[in-house]
Protein backbone atom coordinates (compact mmCIF):
# COMPACT_ATOMS: atom_id res chain seq x y z
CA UNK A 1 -11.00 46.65 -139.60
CA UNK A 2 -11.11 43.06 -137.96
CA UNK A 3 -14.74 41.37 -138.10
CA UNK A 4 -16.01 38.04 -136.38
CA UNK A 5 -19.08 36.25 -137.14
CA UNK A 6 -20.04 33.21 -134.93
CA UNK A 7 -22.46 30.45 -135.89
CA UNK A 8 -23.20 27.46 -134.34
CA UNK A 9 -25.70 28.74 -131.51
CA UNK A 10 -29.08 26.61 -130.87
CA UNK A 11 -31.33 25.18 -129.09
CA UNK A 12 -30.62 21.23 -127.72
CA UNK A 13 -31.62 18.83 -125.06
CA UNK A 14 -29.47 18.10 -122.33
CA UNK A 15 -26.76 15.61 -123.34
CA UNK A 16 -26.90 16.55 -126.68
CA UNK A 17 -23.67 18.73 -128.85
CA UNK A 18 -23.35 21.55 -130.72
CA UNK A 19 -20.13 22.99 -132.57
CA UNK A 20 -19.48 26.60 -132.83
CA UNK A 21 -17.83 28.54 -135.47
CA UNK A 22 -16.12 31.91 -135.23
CA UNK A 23 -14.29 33.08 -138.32
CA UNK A 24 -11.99 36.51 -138.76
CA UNK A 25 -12.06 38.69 -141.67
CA UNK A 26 -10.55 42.36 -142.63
CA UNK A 27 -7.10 43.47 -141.60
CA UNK A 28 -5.19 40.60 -139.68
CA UNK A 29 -1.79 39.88 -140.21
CA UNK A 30 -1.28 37.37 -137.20
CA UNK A 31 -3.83 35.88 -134.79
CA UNK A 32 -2.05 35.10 -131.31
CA UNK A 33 -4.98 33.51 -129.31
CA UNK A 34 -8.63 32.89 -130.18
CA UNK A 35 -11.04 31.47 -127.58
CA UNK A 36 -14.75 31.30 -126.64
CA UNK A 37 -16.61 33.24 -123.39
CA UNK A 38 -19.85 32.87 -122.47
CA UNK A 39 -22.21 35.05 -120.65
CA UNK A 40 -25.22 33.80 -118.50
CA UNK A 41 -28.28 36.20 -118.01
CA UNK A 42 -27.61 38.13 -114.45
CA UNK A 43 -23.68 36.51 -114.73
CA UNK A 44 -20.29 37.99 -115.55
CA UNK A 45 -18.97 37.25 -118.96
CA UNK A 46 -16.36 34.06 -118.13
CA UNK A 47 -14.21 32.31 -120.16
CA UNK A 48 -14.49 28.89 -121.44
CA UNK A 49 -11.82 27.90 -123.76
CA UNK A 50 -8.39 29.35 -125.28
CA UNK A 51 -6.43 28.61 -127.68
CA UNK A 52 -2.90 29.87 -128.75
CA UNK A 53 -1.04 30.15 -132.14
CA UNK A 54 0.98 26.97 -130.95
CA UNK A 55 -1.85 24.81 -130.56
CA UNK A 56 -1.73 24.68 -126.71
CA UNK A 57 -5.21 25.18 -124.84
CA UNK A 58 -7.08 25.94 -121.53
CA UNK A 59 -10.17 25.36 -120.05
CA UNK A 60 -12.64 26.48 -117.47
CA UNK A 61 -13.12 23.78 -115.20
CA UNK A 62 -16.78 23.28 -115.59
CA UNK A 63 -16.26 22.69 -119.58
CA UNK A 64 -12.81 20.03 -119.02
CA UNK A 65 -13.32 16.88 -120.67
CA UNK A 66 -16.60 17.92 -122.37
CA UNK A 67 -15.35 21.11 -124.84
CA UNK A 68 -13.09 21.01 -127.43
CA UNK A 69 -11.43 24.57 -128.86
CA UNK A 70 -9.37 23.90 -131.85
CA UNK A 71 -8.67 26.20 -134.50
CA UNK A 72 -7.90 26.59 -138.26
CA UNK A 73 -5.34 29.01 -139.20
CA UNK A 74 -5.26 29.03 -142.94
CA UNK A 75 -8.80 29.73 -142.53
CA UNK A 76 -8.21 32.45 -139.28
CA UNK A 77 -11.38 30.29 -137.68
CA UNK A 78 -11.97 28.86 -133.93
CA UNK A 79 -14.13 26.46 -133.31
CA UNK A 80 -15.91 24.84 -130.16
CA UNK A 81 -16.82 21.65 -129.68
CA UNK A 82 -19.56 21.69 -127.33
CA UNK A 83 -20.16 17.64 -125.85
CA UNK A 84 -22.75 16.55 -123.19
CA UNK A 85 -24.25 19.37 -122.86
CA UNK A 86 -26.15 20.80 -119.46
CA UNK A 87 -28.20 23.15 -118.46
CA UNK A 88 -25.92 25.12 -117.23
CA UNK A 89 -24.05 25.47 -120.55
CA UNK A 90 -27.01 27.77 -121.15
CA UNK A 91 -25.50 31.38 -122.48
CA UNK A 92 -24.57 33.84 -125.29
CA UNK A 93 -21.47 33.07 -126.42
CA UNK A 94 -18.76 34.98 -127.81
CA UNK A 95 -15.12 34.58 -129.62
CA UNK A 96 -12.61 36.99 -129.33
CA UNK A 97 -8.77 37.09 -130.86
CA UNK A 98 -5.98 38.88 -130.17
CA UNK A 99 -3.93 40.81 -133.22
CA UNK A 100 -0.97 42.04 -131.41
CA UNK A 101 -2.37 44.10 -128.24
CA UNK A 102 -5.74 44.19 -129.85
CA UNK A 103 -8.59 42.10 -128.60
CA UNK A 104 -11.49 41.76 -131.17
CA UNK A 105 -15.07 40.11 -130.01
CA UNK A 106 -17.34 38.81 -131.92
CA UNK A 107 -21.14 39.39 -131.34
CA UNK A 108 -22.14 36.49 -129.52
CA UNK A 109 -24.48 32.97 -130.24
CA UNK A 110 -27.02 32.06 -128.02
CA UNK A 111 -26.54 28.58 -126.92
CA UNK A 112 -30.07 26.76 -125.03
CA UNK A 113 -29.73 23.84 -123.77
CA UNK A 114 -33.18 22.22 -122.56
CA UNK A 115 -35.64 19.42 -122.29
């Protein structure tokens, strides 16, 4: 059985940063890609970062030049570096990695960002 556990989640001012956490535990042999979604209240879950085993990444649009995803195998942990922060940024957000076929999520951190 494959467990995630984010930290990170807060509440900042806009312009501010925050760095989330995601680490895997139980039964993984391999992790292919990690990455962070977010879901707004009354939106559609939407992605916001991946990462693969290589190293390569993507981003949504909106986050580009302001997120960083990077990831730590040895420790089978993603991170995301959240950087000027907006309103907008405002969600739960969730990790999820792929073992094989097998998508696993992790529970979400709630992520305010305010004056």
């Amino acid at each position: 059985q494959v467990q995630l556990v984010e930290s990170g989640g807060g509440l900042v001012q806009p312009g501010e940063s925050l760095r989330l956490s995601c680490a895997a535990s139980g039964s993984i042999f391999s992790i292919n890609t990690m990455g962070w979604y977010r879901q707004a209240p009354g939106k559609q879950r939407e992605l916001v970062a991946t990462i693969y085993r290589t190293g390569s990444t993507n981003y949504a649009d909106s986050v580009k030049g302001r997120f960083i995803i990077s990831r730590d195998n040895a420790k089978n942990t993603v991170y995301l570096q959240m950087n000027s922060l907006r309103p907008g940024d405002t969600a739960v957000y969730y990790c999820d990695i792929v073992v094989g076929t097998v998508t696993y999520w992790g529970k979400g951190t709630l992520v305010t960002v305010s004056s």
